[in-house]
PDB file of N, CA and C in Angstrom:
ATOM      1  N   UNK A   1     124.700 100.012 125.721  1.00  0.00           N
ATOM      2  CA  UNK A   1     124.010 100.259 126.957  1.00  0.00           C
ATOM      3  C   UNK A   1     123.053 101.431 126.767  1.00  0.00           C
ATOM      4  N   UNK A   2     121.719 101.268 127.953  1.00  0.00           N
ATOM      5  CA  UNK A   2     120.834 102.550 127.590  1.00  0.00           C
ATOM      6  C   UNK A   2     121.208 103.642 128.575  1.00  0.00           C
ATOM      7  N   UNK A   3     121.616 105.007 127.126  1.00  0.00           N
ATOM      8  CA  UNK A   3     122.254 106.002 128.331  1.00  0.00           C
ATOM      9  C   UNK A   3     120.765 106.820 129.658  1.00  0.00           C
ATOM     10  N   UNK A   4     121.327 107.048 130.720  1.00  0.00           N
ATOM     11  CA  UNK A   4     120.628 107.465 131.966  1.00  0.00           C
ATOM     12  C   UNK A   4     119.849 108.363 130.982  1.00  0.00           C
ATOM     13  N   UNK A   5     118.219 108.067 131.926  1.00  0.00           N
ATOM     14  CA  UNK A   5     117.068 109.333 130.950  1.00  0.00           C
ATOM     15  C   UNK A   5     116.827 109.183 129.966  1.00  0.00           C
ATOM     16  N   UNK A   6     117.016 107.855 128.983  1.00  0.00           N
ATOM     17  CA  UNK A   6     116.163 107.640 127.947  1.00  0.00           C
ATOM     18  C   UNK A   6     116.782 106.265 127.213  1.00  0.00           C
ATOM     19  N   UNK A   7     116.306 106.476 125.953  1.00  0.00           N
ATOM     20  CA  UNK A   7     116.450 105.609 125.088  1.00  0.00           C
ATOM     21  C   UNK A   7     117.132 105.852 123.835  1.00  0.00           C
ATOM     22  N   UNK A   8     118.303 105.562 123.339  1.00  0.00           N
ATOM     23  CA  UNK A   8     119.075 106.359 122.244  1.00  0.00           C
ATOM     24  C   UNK A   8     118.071 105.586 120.844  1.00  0.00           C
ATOM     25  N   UNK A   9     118.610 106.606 119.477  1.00  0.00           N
ATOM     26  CA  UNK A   9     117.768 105.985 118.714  1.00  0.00           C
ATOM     27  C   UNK A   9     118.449 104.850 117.864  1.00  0.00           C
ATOM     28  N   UNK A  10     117.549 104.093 117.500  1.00  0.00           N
ATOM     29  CA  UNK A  10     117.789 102.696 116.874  1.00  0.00           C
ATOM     30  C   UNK A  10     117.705 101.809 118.152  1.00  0.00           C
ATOM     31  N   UNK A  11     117.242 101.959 119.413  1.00  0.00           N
ATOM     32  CA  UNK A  11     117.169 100.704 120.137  1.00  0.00           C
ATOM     33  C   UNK A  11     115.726 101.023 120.748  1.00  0.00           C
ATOM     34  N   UNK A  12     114.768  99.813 120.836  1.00  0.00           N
ATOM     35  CA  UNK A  12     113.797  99.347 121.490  1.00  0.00           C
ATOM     36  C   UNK A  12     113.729  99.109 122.999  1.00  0.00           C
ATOM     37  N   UNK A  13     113.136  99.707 123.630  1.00  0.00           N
ATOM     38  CA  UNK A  13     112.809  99.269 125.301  1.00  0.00           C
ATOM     39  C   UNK A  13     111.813  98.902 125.555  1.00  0.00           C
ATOM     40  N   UNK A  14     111.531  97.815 125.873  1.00  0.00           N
ATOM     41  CA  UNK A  14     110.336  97.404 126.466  1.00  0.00           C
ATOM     42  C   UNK A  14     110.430  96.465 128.427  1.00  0.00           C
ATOM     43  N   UNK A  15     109.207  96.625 128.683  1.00  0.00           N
ATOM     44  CA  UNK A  15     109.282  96.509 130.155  1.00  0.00           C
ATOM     45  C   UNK A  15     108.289  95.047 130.306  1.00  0.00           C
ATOM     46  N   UNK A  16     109.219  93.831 130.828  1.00  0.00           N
ATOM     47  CA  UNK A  16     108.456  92.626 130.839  1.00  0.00           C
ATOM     48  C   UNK A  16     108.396  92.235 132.481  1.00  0.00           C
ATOM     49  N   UNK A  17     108.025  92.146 133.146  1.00  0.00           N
ATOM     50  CA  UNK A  17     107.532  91.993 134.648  1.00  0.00           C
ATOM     51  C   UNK A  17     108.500  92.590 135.081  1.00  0.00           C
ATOM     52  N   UNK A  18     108.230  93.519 135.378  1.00  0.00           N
ATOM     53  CA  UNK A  18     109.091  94.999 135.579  1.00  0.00           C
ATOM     54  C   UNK A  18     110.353  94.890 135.406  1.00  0.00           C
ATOM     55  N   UNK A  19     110.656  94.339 134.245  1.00  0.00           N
ATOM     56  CA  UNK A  19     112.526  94.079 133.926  1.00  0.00           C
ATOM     57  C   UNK A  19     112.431  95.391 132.991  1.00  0.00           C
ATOM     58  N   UNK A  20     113.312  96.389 132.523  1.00  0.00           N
ATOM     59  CA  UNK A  20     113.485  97.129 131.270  1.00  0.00           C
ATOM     60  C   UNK A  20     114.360  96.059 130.271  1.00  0.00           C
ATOM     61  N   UNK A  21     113.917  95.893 129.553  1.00  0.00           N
ATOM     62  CA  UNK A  21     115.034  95.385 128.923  1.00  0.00           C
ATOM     63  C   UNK A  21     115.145  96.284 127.124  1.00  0.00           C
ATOM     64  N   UNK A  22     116.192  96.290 126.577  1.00  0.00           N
ATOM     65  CA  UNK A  22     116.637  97.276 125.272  1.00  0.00           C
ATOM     66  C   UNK A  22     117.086  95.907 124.375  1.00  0.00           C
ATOM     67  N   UNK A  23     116.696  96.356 123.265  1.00  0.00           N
ATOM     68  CA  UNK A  23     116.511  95.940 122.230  1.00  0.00           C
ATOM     69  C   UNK A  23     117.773  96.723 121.159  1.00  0.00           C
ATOM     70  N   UNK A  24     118.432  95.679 120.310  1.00  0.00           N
ATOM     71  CA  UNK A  24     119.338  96.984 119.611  1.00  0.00           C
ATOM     72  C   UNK A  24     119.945  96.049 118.650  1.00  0.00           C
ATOM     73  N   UNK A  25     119.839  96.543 117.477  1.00  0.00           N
ATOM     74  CA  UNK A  25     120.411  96.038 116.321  1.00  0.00           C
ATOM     75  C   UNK A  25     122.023  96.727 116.140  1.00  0.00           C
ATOM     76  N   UNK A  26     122.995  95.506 116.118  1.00  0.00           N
ATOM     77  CA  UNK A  26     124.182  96.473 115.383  1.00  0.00           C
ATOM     78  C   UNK A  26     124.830  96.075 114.002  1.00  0.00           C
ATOM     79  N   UNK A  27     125.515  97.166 113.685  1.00  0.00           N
ATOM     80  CA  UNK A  27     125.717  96.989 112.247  1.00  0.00           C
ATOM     81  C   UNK A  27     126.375  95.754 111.696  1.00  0.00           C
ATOM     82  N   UNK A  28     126.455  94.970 112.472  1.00  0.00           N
ATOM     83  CA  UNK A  28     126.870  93.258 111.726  1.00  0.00           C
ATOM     84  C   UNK A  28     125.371  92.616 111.471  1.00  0.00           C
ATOM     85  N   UNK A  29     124.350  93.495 112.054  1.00  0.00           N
ATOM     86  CA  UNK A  29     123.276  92.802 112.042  1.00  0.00           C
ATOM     87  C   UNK A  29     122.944  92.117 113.269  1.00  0.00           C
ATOM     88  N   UNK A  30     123.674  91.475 114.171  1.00  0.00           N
ATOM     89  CA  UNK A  30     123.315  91.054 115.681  1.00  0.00           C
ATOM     90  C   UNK A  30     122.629  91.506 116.070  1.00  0.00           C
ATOM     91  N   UNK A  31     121.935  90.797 117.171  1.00  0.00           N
ATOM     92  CA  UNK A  31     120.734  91.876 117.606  1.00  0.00           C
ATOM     93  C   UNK A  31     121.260  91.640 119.538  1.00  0.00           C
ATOM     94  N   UNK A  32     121.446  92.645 120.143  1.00  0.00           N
ATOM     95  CA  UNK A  32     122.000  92.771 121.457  1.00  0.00           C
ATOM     96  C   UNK A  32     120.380  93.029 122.276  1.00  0.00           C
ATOM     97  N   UNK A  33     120.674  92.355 123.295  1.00  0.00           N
ATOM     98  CA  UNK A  33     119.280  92.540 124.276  1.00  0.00           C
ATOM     99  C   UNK A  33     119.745  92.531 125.690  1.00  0.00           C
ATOM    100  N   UNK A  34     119.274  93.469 126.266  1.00  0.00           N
ATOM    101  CA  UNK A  34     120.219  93.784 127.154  1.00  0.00           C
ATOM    102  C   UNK A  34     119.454  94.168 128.602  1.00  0.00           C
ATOM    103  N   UNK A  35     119.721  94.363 130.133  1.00  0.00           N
ATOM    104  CA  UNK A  35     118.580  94.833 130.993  1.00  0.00           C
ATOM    105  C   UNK A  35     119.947  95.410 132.069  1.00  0.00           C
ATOM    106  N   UNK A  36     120.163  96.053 132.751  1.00  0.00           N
ATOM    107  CA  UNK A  36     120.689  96.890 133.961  1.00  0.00           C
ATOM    108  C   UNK A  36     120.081  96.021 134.712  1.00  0.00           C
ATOM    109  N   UNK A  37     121.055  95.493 135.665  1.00  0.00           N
ATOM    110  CA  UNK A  37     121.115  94.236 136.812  1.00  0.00           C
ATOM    111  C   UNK A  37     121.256  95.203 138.210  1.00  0.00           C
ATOM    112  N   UNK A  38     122.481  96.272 137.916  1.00  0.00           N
ATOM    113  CA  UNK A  38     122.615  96.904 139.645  1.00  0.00           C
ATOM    114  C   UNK A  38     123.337  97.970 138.948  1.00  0.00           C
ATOM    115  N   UNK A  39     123.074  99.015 139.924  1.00  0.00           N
ATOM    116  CA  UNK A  39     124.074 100.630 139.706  1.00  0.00           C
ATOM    117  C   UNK A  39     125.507  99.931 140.715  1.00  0.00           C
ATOM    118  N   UNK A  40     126.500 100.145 140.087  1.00  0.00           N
ATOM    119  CA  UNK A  40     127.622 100.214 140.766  1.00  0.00           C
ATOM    120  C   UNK A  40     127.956 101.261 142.211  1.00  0.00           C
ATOM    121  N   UNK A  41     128.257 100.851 143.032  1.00  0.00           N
ATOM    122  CA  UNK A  41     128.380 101.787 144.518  1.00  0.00           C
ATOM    123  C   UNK A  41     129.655 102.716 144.098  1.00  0.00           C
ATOM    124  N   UNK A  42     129.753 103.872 144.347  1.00  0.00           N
ATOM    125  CA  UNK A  42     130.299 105.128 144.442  1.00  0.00           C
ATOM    126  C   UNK A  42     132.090 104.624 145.235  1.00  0.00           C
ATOM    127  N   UNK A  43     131.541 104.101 146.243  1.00  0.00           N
ATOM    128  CA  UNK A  43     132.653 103.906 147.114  1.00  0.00           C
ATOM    129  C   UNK A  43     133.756 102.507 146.673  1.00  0.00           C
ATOM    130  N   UNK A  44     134.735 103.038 146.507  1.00  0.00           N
ATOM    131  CA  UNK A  44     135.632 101.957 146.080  1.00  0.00           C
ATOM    132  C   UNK A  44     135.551 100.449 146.537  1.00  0.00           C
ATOM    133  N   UNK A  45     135.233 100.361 147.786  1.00  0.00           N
ATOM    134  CA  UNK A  45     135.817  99.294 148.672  1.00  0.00           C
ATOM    135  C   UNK A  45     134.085  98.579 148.119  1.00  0.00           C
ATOM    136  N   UNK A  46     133.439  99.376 148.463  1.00  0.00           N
ATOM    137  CA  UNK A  46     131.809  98.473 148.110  1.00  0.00           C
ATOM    138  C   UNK A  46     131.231  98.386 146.779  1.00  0.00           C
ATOM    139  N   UNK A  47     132.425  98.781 145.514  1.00  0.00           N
ATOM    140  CA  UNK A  47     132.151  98.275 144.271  1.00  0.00           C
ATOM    141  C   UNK A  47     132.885  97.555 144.193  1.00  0.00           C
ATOM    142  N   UNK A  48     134.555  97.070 144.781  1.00  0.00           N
ATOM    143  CA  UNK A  48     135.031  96.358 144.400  1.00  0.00           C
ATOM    144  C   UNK A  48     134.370  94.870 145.240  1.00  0.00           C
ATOM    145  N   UNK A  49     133.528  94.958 146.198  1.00  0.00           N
ATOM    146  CA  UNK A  49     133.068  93.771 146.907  1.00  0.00           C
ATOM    147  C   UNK A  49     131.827  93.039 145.850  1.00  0.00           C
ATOM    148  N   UNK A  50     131.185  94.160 145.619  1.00  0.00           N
ATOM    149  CA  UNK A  50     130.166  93.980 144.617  1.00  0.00           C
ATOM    150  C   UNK A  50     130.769  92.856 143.146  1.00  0.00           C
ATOM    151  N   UNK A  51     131.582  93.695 142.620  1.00  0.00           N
ATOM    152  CA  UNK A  51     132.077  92.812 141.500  1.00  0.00           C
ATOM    153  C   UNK A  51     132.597  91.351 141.503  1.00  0.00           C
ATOM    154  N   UNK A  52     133.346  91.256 142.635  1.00  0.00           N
ATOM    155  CA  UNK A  52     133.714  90.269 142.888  1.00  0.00           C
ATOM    156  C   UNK A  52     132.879  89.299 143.317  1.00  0.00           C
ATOM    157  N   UNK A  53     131.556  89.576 144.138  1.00  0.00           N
ATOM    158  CA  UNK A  53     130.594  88.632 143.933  1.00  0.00           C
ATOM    159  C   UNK A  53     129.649  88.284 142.817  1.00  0.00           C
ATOM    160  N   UNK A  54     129.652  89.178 141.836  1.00  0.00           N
ATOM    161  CA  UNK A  54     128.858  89.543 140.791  1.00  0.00           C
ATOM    162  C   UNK A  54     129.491  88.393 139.925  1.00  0.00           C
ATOM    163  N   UNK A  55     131.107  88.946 140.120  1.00  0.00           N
ATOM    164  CA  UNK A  55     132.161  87.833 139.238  1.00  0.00           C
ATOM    165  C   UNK A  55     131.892  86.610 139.966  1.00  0.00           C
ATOM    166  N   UNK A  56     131.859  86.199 140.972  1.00  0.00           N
ATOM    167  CA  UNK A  56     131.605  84.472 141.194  1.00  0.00           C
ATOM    168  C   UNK A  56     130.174  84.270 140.716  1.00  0.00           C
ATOM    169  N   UNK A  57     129.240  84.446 140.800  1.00  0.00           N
ATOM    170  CA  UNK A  57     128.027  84.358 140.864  1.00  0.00           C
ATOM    171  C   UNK A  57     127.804  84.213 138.998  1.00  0.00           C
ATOM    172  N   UNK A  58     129.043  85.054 138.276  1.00  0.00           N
ATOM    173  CA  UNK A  58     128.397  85.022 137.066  1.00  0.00           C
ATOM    174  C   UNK A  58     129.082  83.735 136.410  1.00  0.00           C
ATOM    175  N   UNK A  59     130.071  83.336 137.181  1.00  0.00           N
ATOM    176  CA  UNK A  59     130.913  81.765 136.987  1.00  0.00           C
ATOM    177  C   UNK A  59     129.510  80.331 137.248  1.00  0.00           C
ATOM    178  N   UNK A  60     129.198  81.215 138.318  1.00  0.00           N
ATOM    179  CA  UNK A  60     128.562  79.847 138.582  1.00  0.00           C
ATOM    180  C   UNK A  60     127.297  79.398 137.278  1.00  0.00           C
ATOM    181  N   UNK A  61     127.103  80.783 136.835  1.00  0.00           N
ATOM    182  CA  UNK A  61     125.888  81.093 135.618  1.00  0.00           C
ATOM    183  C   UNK A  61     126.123  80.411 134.714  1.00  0.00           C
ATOM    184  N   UNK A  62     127.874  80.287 133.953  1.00  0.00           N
ATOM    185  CA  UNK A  62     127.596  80.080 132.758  1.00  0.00           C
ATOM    186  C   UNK A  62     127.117  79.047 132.149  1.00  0.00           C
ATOM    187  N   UNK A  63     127.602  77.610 132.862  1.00  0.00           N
ATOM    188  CA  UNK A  63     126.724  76.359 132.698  1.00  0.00           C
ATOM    189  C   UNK A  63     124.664  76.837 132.361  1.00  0.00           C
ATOM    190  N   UNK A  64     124.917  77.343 132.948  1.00  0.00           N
ATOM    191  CA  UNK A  64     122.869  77.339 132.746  1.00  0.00           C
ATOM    192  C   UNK A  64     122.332  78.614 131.825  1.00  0.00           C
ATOM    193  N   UNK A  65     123.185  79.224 131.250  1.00  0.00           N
ATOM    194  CA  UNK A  65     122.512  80.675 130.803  1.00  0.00           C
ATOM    195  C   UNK A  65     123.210  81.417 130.106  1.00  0.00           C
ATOM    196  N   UNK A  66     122.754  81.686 128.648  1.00  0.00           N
ATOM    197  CA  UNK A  66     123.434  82.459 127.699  1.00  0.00           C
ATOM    198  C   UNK A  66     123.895  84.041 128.241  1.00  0.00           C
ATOM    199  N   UNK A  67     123.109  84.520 128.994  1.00  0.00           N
ATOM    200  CA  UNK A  67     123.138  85.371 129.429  1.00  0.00           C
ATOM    201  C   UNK A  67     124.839  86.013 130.112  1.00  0.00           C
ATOM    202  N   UNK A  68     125.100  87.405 129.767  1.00  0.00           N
ATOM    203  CA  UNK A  68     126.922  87.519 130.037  1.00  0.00           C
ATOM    204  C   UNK A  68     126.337  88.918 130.648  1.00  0.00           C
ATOM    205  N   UNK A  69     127.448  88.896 132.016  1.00  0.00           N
ATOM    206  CA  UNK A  69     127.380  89.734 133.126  1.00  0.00           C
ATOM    207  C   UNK A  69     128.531  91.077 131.939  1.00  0.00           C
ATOM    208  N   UNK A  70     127.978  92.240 131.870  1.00  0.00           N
ATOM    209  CA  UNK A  70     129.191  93.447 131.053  1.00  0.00           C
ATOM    210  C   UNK A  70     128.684  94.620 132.394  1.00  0.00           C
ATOM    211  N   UNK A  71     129.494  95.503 131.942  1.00  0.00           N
ATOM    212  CA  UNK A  71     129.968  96.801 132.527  1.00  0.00           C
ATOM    213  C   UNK A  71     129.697  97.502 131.881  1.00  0.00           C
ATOM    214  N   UNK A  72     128.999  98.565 131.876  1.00  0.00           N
ATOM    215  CA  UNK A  72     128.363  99.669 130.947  1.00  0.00           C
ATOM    216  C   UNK A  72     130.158 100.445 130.986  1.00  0.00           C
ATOM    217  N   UNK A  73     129.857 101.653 129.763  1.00  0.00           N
ATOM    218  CA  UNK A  73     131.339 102.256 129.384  1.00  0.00           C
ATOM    219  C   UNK A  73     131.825 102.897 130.366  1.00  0.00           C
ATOM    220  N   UNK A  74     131.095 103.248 131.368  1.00  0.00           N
ATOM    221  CA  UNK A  74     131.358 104.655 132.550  1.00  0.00           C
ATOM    222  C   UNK A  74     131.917 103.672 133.641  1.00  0.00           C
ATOM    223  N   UNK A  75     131.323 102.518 133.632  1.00  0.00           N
ATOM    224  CA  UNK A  75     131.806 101.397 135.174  1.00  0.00           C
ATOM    225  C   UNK A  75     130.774 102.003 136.042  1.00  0.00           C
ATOM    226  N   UNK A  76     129.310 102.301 135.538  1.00  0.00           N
ATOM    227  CA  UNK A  76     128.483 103.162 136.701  1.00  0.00           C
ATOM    228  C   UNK A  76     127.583 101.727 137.029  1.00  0.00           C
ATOM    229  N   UNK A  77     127.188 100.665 136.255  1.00  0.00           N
ATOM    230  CA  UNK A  77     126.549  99.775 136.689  1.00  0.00           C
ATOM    231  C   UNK A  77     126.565  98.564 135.777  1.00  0.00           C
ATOM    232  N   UNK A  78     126.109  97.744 136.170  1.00  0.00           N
ATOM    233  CA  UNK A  78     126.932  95.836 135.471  1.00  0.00           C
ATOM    234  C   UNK A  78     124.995  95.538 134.563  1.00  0.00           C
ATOM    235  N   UNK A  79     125.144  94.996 133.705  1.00  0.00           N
ATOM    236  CA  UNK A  79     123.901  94.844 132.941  1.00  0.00           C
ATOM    237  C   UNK A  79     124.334  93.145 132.496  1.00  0.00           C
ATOM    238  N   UNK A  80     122.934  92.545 132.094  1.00  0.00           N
ATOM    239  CA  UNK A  80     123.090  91.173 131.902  1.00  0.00           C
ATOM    240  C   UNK A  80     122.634  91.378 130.251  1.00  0.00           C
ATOM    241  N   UNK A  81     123.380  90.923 129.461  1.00  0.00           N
ATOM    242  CA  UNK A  81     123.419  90.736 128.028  1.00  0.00           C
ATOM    243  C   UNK A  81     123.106  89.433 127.140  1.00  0.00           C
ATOM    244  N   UNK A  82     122.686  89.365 126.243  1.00  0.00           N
ATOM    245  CA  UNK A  82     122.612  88.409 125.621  1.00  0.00           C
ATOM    246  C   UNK A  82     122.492  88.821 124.038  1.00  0.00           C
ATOM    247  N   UNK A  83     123.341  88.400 122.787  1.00  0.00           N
ATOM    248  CA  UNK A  83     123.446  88.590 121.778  1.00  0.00           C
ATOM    249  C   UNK A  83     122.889  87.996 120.833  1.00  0.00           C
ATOM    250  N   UNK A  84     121.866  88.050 120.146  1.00  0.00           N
ATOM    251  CA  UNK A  84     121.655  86.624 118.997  1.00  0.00           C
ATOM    252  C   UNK A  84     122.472  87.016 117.360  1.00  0.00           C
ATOM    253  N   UNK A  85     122.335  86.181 116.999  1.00  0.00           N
ATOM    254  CA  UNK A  85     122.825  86.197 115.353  1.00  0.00           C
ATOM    255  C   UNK A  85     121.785  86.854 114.640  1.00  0.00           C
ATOM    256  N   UNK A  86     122.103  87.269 113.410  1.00  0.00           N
ATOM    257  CA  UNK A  86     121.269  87.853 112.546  1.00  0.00           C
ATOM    258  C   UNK A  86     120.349  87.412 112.232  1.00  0.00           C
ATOM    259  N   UNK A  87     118.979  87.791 111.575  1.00  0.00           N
ATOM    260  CA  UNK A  87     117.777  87.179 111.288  1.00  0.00           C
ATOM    261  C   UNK A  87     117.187  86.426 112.420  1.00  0.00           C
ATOM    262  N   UNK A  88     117.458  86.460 113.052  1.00  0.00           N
ATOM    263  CA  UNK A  88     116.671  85.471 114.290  1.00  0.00           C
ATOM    264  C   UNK A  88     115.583  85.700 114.271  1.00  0.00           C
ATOM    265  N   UNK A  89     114.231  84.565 114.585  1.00  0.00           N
ATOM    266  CA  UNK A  89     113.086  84.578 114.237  1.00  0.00           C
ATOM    267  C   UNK A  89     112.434  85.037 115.483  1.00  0.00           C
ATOM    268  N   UNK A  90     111.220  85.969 114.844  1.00  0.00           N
ATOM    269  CA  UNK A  90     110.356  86.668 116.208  1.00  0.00           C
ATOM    270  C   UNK A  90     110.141  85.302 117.666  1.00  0.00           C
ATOM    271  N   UNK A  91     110.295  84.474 117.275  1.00  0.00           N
ATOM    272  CA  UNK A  91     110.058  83.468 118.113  1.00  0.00           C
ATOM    273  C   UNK A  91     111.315  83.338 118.840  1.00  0.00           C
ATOM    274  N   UNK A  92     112.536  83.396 117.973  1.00  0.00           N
ATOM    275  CA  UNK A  92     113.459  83.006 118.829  1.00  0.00           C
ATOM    276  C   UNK A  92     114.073  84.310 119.578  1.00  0.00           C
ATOM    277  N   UNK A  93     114.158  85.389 118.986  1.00  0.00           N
ATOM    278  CA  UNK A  93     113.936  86.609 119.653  1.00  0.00           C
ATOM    279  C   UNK A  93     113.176  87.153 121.224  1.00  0.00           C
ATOM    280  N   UNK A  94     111.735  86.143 120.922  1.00  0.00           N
ATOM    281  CA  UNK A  94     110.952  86.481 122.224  1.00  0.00           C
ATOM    282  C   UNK A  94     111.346  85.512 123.201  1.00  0.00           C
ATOM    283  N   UNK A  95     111.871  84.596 123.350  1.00  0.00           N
ATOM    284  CA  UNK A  95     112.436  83.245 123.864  1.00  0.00           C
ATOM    285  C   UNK A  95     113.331  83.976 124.609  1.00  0.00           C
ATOM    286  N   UNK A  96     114.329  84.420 123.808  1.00  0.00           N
ATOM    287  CA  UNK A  96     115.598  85.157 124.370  1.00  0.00           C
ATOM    288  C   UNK A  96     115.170  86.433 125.313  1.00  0.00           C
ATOM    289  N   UNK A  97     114.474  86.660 124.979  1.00  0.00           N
ATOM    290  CA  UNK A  97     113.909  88.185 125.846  1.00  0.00           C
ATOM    291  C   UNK A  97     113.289  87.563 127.431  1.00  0.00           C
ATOM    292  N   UNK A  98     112.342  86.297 126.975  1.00  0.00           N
ATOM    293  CA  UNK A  98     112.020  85.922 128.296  1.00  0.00           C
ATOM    294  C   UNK A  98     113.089  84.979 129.284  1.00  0.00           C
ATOM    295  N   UNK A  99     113.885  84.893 128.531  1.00  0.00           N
ATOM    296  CA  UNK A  99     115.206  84.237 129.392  1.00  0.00           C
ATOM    297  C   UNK A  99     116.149  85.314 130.274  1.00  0.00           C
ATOM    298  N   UNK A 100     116.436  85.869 129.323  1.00  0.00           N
ATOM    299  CA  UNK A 100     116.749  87.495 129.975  1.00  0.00           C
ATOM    300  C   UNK A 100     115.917  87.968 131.155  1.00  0.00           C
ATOM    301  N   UNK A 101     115.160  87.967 131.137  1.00  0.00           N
ATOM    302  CA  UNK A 101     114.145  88.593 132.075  1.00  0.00           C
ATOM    303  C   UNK A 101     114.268  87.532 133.474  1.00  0.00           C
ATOM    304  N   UNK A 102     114.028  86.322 133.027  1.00  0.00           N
ATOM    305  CA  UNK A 102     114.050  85.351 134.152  1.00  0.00           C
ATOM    306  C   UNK A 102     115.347  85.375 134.870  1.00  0.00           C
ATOM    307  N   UNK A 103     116.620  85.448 134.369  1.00  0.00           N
ATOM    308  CA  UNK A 103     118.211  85.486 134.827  1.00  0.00           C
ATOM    309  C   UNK A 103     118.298  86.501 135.660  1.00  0.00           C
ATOM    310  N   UNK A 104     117.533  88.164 134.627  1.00  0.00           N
ATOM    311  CA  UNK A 104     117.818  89.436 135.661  1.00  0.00           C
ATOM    312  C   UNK A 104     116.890  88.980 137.487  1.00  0.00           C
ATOM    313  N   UNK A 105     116.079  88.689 136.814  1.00  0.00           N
ATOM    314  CA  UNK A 105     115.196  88.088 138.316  1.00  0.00           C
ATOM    315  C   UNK A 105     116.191  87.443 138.988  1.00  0.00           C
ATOM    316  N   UNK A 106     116.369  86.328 138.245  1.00  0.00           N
ATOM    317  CA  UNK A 106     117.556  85.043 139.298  1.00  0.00           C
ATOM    318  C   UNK A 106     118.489  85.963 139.907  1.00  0.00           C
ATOM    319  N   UNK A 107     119.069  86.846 139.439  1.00  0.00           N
ATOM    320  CA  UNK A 107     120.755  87.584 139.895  1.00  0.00           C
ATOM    321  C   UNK A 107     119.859  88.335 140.688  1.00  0.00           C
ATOM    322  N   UNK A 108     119.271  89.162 140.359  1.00  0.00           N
ATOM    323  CA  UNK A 108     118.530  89.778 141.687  1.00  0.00           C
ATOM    324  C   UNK A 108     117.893  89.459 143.027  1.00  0.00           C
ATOM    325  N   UNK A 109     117.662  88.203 142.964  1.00  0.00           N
ATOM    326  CA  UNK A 109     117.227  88.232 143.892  1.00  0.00           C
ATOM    327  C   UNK A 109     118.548  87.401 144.830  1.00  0.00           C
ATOM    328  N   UNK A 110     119.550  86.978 144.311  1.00  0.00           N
ATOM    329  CA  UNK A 110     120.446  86.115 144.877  1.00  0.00           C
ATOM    330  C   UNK A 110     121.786  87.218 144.946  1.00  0.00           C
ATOM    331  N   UNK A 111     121.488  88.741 145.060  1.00  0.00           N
ATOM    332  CA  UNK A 111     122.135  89.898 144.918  1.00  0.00           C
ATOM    333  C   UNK A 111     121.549  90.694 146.077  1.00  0.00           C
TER     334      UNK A 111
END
């Protein structure tokens, strides 16, 4: 995940119709691509409402979309992920980035 106020090093951010999305190689070689969907609410009762729709909503996803609903390490906000295999080609790389982008849209706006 990208920590609050920047960009750690070894990962890429770039901004595609106003999505952020991060870029990040890990040491198996995978390449993780990743965008912050919603900040988690402070208040117990209205994060746990949150998740739980987040959690149906990401059921209804998986049929249509590689894309996987995670929890940053703190539980401060839910990000939409997508992993490819190693070597993946700039093509299939940018494919994946614009799918990403289109999903964070979809959950957002149905959020």
């Amino acid at each position: 995940m990208i920590a609050p106020g920047g960009t750690p090093p070894g990962v890429q951010a770039i901004v595609v119709d106003n999505v952020r999305v991060s870029l990040a190689e890990l040491p198996s070689g995978m390449l993780v691509i990743e965008s912050k969907l919603i900040a988690l609410p402070l208040s117990e009762r209205e994060r746990d409402t949150l998740v739980e729709r987040t959690a149906r909503l990401a059921l209804g996803r998986l049929r249509y979309s590689r894309a996987r609903l995670v929890a940053d390490a703190d539980a401060s906000a839910l990000w939409l992920q997508l992993v490819l295999p190693g070597m993946a080609s700039d093509e299939h790389i940018s494919q994946a980035v614009e799918d990403l982008v289109n999903e964070v849209e979809r959950w957002r706006k149905a959020l």
